[in-house]
N, C-alpha and C. Protein backbone atom coordinates (compact mmCIF):
# COMPACT_ATOMS: atom_id res chain seq x y z
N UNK A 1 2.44 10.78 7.76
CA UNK A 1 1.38 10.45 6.86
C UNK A 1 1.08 11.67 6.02
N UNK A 2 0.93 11.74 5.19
CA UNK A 2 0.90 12.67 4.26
C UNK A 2 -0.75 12.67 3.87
N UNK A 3 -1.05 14.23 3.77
CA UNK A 3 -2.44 14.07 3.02
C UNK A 3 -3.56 13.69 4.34
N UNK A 4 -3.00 13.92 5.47
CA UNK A 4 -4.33 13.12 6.43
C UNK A 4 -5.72 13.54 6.05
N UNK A 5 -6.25 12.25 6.40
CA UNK A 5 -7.51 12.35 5.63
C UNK A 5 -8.79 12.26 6.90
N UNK A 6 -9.52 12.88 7.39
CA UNK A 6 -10.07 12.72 8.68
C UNK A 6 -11.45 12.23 8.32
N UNK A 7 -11.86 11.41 9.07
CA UNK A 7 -13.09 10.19 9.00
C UNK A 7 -14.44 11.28 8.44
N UNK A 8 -14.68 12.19 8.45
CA UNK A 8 -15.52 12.53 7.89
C UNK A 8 -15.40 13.29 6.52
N UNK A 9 -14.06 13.08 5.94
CA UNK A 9 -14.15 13.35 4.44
C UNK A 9 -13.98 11.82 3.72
N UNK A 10 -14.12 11.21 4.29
CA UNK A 10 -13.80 9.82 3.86
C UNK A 10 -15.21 9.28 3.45
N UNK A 11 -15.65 8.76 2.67
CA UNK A 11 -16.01 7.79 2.06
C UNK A 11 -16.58 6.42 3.19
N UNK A 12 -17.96 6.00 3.61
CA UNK A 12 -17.88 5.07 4.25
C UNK A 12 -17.57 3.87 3.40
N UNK A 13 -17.00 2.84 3.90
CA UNK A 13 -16.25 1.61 2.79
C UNK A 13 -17.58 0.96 2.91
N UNK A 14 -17.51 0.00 1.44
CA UNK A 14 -18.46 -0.81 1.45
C UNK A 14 -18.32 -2.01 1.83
N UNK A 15 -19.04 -2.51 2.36
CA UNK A 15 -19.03 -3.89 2.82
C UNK A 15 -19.23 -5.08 2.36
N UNK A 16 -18.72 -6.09 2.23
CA UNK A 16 -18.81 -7.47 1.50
C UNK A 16 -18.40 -8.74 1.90
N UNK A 17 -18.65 -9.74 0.95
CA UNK A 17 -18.03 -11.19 2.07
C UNK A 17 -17.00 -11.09 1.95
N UNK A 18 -15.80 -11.80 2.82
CA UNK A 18 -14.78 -12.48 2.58
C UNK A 18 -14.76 -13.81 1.75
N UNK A 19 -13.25 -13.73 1.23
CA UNK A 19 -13.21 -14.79 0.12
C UNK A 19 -12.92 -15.68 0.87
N UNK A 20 -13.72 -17.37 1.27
CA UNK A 20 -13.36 -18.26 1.64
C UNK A 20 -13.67 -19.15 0.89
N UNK A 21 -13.44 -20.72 1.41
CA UNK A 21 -13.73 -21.68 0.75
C UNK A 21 -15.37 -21.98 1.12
N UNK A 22 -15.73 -22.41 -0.23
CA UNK A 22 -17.18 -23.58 0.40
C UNK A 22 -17.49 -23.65 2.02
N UNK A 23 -16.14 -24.87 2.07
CA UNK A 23 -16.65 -25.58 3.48
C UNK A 23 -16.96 -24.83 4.83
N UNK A 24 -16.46 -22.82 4.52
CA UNK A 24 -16.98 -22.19 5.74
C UNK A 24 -18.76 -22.04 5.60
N UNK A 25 -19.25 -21.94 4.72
CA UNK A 25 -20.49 -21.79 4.93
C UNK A 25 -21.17 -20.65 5.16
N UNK A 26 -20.16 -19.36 4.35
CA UNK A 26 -20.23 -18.09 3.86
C UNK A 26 -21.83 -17.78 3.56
N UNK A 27 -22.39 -16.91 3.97
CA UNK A 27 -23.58 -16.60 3.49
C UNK A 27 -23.15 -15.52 2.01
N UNK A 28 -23.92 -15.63 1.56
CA UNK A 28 -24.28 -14.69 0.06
C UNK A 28 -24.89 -13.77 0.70
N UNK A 29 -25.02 -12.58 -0.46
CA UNK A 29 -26.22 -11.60 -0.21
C UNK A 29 -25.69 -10.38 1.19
N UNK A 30 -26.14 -9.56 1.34
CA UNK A 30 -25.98 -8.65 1.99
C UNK A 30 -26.74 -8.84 3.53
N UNK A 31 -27.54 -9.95 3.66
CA UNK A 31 -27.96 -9.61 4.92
C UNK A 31 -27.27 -10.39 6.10
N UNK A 32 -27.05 -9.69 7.28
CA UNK A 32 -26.51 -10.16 8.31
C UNK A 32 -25.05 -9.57 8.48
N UNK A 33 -24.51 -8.87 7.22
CA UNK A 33 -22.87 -8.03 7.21
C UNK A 33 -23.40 -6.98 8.51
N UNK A 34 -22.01 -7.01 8.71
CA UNK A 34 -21.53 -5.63 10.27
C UNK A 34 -21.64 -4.34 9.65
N UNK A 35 -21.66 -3.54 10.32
CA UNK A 35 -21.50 -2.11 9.89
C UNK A 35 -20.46 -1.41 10.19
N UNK A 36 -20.00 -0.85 9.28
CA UNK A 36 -18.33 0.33 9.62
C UNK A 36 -18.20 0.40 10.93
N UNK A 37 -19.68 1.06 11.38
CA UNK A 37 -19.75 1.49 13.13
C UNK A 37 -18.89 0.50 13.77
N UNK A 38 -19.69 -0.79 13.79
CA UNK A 38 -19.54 -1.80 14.58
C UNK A 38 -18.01 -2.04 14.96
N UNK A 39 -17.13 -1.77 13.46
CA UNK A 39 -15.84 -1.86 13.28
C UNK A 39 -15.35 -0.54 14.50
N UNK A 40 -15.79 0.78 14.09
CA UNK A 40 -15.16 1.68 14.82
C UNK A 40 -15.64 1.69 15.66
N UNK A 41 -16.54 1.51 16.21
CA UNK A 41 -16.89 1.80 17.87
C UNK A 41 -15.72 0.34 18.64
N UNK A 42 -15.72 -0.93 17.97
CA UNK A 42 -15.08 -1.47 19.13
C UNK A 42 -13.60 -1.44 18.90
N UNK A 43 -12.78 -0.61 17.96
CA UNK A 43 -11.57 0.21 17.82
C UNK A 43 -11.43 0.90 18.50
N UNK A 44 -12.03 1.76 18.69
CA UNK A 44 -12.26 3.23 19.82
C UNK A 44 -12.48 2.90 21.19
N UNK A 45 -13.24 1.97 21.26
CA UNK A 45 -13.65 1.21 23.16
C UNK A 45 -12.33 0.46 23.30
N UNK A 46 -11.57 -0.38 22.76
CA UNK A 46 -10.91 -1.05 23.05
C UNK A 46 -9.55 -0.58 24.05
N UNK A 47 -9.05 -1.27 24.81
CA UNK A 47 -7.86 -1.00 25.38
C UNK A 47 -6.43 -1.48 24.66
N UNK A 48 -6.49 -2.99 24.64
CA UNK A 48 -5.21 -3.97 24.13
C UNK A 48 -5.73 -4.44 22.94
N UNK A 49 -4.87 -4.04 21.43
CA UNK A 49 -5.05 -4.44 20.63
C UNK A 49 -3.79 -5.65 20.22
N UNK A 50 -3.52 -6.49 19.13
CA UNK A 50 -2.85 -7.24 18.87
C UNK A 50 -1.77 -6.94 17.75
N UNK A 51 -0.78 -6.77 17.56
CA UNK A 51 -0.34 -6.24 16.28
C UNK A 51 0.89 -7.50 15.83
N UNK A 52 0.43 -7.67 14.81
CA UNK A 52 1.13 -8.52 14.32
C UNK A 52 2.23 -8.19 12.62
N UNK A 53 3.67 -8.56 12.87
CA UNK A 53 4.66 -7.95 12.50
C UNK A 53 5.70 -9.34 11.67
N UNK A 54 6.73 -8.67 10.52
CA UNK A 54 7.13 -9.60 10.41
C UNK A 54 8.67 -9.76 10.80
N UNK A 55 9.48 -10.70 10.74
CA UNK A 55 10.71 -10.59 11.43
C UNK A 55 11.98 -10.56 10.02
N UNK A 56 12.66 -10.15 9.84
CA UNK A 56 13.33 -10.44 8.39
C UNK A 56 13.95 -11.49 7.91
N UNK A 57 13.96 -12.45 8.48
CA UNK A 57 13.78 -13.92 7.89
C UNK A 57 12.65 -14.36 8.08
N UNK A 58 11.30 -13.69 7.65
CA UNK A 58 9.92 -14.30 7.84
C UNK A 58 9.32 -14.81 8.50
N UNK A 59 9.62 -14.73 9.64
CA UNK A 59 9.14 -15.86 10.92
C UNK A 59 8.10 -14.18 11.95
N UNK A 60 6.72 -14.60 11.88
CA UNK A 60 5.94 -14.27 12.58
C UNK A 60 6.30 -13.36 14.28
N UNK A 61 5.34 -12.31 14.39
CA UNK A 61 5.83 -11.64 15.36
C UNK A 61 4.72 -10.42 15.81
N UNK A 62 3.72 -11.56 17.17
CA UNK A 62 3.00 -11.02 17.61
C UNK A 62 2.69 -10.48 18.86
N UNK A 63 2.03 -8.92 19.60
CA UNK A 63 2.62 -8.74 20.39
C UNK A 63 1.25 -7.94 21.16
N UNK A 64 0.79 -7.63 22.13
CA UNK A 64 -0.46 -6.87 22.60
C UNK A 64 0.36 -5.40 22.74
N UNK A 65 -0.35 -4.14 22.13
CA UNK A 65 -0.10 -2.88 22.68
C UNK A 65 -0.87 -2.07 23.04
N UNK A 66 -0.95 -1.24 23.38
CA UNK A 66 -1.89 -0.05 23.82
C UNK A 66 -2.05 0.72 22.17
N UNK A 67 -2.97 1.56 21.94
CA UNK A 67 -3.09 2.19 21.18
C UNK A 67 -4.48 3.00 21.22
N UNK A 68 -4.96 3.88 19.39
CA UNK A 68 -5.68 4.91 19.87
C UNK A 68 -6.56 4.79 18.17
N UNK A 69 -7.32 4.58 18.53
CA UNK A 69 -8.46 4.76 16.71
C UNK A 69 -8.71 6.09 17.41
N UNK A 70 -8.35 7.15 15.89
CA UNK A 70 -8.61 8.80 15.41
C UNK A 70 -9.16 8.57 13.76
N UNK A 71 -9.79 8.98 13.55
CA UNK A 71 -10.28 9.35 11.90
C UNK A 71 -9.88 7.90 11.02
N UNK A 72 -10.61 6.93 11.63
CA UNK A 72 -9.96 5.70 10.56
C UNK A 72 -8.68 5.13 10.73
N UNK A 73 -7.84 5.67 11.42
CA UNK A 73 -6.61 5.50 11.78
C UNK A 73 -5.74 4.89 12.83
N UNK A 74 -5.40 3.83 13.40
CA UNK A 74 -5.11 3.18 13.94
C UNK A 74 -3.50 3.41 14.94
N UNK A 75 -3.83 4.28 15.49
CA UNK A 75 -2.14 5.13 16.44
C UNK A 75 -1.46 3.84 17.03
N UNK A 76 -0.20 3.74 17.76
CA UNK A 76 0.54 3.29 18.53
C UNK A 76 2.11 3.54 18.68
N UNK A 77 2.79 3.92 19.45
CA UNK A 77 4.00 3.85 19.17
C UNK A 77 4.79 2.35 20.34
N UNK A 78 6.06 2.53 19.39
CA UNK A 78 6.85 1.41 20.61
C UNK A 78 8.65 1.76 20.02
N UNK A 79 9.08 1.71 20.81
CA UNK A 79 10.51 1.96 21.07
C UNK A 79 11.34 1.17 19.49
N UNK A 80 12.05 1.74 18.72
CA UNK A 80 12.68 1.22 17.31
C UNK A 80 13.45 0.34 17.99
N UNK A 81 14.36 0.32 18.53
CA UNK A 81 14.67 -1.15 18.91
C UNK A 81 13.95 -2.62 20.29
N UNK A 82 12.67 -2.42 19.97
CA UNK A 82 11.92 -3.61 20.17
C UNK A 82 12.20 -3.94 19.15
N UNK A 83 11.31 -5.59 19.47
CA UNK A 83 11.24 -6.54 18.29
C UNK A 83 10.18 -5.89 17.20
N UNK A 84 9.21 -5.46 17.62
CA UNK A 84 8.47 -5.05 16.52
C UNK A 84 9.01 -3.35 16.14
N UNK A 85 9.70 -2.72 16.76
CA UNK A 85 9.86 -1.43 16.22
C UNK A 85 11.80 -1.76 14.65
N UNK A 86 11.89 -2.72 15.32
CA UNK A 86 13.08 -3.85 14.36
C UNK A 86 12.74 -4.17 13.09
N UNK A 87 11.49 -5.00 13.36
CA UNK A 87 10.72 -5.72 12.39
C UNK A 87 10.14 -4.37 11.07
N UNK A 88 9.28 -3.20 12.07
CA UNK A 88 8.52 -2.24 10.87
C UNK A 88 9.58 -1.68 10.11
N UNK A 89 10.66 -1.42 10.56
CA UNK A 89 12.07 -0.77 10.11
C UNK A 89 12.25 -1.52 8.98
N UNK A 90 11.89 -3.16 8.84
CA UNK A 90 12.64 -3.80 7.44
C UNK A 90 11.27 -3.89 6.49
N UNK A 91 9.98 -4.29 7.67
CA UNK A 91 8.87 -4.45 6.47
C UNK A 91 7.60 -3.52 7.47
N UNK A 92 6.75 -3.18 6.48
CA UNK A 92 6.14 -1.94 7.55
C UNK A 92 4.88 -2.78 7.27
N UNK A 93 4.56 -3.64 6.83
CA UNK A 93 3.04 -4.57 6.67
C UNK A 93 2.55 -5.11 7.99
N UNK A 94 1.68 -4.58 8.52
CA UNK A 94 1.03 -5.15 9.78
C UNK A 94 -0.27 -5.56 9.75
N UNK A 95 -0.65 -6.43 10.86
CA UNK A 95 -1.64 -6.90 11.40
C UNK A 95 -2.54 -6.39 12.63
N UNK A 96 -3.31 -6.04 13.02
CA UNK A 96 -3.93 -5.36 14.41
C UNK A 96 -5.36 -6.19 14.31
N UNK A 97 -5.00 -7.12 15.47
CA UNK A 97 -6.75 -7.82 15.64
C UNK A 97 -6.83 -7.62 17.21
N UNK A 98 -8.17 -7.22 17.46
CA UNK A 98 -8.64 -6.85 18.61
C UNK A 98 -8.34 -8.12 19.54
N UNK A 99 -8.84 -8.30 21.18
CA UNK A 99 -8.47 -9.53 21.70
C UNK A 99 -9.42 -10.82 21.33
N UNK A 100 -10.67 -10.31 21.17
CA UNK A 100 -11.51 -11.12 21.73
C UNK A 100 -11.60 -11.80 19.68
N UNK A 101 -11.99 -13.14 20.26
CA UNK A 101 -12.24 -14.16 19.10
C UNK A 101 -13.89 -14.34 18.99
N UNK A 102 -14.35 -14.09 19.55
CA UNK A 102 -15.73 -14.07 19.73
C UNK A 102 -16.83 -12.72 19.02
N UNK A 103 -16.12 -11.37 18.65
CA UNK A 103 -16.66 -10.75 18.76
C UNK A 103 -15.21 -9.81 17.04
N UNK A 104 -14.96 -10.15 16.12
CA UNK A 104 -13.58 -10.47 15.75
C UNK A 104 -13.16 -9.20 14.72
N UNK A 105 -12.38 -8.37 14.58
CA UNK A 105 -12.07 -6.98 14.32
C UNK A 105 -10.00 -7.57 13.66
N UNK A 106 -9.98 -7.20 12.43
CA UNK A 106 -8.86 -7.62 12.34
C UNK A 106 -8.50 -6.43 10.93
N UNK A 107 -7.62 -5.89 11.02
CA UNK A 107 -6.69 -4.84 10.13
C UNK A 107 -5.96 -5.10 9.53
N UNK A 108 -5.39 -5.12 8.32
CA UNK A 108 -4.11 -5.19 7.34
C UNK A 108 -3.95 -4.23 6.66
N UNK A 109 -3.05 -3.64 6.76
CA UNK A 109 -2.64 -2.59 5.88
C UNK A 109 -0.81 -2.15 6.32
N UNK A 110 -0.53 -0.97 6.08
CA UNK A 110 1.08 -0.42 6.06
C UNK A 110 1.16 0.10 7.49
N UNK A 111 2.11 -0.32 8.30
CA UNK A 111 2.40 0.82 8.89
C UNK A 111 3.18 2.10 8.77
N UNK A 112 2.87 3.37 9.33
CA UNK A 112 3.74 4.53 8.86
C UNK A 112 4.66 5.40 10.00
N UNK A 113 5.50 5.17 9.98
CA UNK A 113 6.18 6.46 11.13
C UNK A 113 5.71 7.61 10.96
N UNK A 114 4.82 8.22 12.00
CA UNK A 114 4.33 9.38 11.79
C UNK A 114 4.91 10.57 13.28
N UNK A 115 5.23 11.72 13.08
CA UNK A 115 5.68 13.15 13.71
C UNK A 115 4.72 14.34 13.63
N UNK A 116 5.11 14.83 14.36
CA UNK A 116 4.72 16.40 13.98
C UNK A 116 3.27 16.66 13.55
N UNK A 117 3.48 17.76 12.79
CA UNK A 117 2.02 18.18 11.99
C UNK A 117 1.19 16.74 10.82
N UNK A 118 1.92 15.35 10.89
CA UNK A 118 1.25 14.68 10.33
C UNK A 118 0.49 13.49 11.51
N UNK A 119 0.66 13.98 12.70
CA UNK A 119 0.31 13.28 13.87
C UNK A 119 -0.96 13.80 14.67
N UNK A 120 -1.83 13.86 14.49
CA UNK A 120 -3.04 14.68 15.07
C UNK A 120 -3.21 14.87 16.14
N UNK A 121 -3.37 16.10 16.59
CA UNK A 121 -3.24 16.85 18.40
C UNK A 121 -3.98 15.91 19.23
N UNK A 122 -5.04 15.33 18.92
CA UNK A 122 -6.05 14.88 19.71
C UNK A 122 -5.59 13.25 20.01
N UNK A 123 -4.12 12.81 19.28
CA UNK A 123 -3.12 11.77 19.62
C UNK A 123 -3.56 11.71 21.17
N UNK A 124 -2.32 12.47 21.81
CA UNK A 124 -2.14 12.54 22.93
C UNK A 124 -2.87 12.77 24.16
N UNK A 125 -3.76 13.23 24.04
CA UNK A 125 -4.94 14.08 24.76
C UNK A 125 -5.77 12.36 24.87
N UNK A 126 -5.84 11.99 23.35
CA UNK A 126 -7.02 10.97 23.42
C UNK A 126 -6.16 9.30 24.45
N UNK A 127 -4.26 9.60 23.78
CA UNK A 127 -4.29 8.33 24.58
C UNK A 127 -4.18 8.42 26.00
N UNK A 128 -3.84 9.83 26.30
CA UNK A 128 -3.76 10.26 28.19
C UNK A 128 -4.85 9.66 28.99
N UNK A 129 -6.01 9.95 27.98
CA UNK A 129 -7.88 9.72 28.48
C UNK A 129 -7.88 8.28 29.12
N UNK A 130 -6.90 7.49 27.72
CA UNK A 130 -7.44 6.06 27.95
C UNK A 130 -6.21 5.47 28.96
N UNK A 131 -5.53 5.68 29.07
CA UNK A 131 -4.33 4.74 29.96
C UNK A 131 -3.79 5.38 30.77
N UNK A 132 -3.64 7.10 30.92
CA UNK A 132 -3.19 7.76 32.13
C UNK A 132 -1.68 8.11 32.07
N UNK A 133 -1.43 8.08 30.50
CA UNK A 133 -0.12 8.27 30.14
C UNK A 133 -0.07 9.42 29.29
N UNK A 134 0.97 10.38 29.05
CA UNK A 134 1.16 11.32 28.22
C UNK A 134 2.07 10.97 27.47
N UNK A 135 2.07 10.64 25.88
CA UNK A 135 3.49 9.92 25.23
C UNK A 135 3.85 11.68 24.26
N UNK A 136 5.12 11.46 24.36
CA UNK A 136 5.71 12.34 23.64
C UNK A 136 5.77 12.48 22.05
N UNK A 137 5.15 12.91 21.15
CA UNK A 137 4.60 12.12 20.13
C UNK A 137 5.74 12.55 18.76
N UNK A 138 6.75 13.51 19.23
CA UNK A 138 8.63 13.31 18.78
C UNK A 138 9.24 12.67 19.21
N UNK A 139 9.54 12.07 19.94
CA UNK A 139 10.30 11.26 20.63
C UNK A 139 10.73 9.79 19.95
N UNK A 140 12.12 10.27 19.83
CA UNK A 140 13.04 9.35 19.31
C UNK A 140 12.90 8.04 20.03
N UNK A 141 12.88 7.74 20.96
CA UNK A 141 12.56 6.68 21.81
C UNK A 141 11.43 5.84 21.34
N UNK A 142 10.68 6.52 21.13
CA UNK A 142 9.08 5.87 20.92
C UNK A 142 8.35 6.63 20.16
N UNK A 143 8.87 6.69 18.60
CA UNK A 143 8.28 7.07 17.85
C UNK A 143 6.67 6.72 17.61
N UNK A 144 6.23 6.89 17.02
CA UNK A 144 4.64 6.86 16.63
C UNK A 144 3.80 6.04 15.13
N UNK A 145 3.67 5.30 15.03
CA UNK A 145 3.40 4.52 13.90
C UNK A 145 1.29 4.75 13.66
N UNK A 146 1.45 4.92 12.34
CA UNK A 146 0.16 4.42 11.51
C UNK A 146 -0.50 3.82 11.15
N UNK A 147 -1.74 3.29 11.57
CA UNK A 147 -2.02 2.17 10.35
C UNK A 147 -3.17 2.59 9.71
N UNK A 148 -3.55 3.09 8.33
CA UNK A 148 -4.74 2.92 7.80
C UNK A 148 -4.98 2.02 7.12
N UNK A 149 -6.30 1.10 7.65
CA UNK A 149 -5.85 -0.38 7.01
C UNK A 149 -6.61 -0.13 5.18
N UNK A 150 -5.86 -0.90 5.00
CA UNK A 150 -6.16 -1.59 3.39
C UNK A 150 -7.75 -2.28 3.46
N UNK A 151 -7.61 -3.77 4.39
CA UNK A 151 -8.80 -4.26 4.48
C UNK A 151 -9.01 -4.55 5.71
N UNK A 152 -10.36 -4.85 5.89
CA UNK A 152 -10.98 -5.01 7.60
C UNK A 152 -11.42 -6.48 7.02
N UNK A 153 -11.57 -7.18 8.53
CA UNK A 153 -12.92 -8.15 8.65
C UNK A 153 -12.84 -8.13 10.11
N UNK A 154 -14.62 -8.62 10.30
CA UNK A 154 -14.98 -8.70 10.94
C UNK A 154 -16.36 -9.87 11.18
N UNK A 155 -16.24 -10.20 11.97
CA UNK A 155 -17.55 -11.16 12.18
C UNK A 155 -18.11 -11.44 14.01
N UNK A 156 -18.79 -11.96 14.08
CA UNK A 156 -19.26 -12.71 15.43
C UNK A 156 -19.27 -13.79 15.24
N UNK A 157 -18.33 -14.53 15.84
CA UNK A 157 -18.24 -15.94 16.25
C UNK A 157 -19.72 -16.59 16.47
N UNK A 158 -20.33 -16.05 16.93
CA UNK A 158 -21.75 -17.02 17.27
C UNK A 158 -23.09 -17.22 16.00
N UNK A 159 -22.35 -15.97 15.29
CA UNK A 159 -23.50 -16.12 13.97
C UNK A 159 -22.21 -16.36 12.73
N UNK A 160 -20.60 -16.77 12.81
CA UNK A 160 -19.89 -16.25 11.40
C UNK A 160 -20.40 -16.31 10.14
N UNK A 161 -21.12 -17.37 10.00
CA UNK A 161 -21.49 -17.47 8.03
C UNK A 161 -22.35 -16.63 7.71
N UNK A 162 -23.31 -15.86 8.58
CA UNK A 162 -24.09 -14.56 8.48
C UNK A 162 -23.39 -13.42 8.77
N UNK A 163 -22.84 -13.23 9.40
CA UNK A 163 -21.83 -12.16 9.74
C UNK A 163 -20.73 -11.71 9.40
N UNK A 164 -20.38 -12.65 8.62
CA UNK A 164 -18.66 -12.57 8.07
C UNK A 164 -18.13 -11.80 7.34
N UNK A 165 -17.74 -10.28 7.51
CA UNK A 165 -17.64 -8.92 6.69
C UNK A 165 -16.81 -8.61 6.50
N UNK A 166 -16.26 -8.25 5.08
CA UNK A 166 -14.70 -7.60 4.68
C UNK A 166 -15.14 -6.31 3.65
N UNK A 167 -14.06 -5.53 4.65
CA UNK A 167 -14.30 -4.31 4.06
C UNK A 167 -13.04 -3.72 3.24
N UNK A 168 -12.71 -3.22 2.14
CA UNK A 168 -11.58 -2.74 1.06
C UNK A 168 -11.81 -1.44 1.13
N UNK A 169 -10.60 -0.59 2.20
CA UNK A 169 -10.83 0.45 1.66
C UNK A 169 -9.38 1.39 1.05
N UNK A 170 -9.56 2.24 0.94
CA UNK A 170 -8.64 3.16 -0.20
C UNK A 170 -7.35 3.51 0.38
């Protein structure tokens, strides 16, 4: 990743509805949207995220991994010849939605093969904390991928047409 940009020179994104139809029952107006927080704190708490990938004849390709929110940034690695380390190799556009449908956190943006000095120290340290693993964060085996997403949404299932938040960021 070039240029890393760490969560506190960043810009908090602004928040807004998602574009749906009528028949969801979208609220207007600003009240009842989530807050960035809301987004990063349950990025950061989370254990199993969802990442979703495409296959090169277009056919869908979704998979649960471990991973690590640092500065806006969305870590994981997985072995280049899995199905999804196959898949980022032809198209690097991913998906990452948290598990739960109830409570709903979902990412789109690029993924990036990231190494070295563009891989942040606190990688490893932070994913050891959470799973009890030390990943090698050169390693040909299991390289290391990026995601800073493009756009977020998020909502709560129990309130969505008040809650229903998409965020665009840079």
């Amino acid at each position: 990743m070039s240029g890393q940009i760490s969560a506190r020179d960043r810009t908090m994104p602004e928040a807004g509805r998602p574009a749906m139809t009528a028949g969801y029952g979208i609220a207007s107006g600003s009240e009842g949207l989530l807050s960035w927080s809301h987004v990063t704190e349950r990025m950061a708490r989370a254990r199993n995220y969802w990442v979703g990938t495409t296959r090169p004849d277009g056919r869908p390709h979704i998979v649960p991994v471990w991973g690590v929110w640092l500065d806006e940034t969305f870590y994981f690695s997985t072995d280049p010849a899995s199905r999804k380390g196959r898949n980022l190799a032809v198209n690097s556009d991913l998906v990452v939605h948290l598990e739960s449908g109830d409570d709903v956190i979902i990412f789109e943006g690029t993924a990036e093969q990231v190494a070295g000095v563009s891989l942040p120290a606190e990688f490893v340290d932070a994913y050891d904390a959470k799973y009890g693993f030390r990943p090698a964060p050169d390693s040909a085996t299991q390289p290391v991928y990026a995601l800073r997403p493009r756009v977020a949404h998020a909502w709560l299932e129990r309130d969505f047409p008040n809650t229903a938040t998409r965020w665009r960021l840079p």
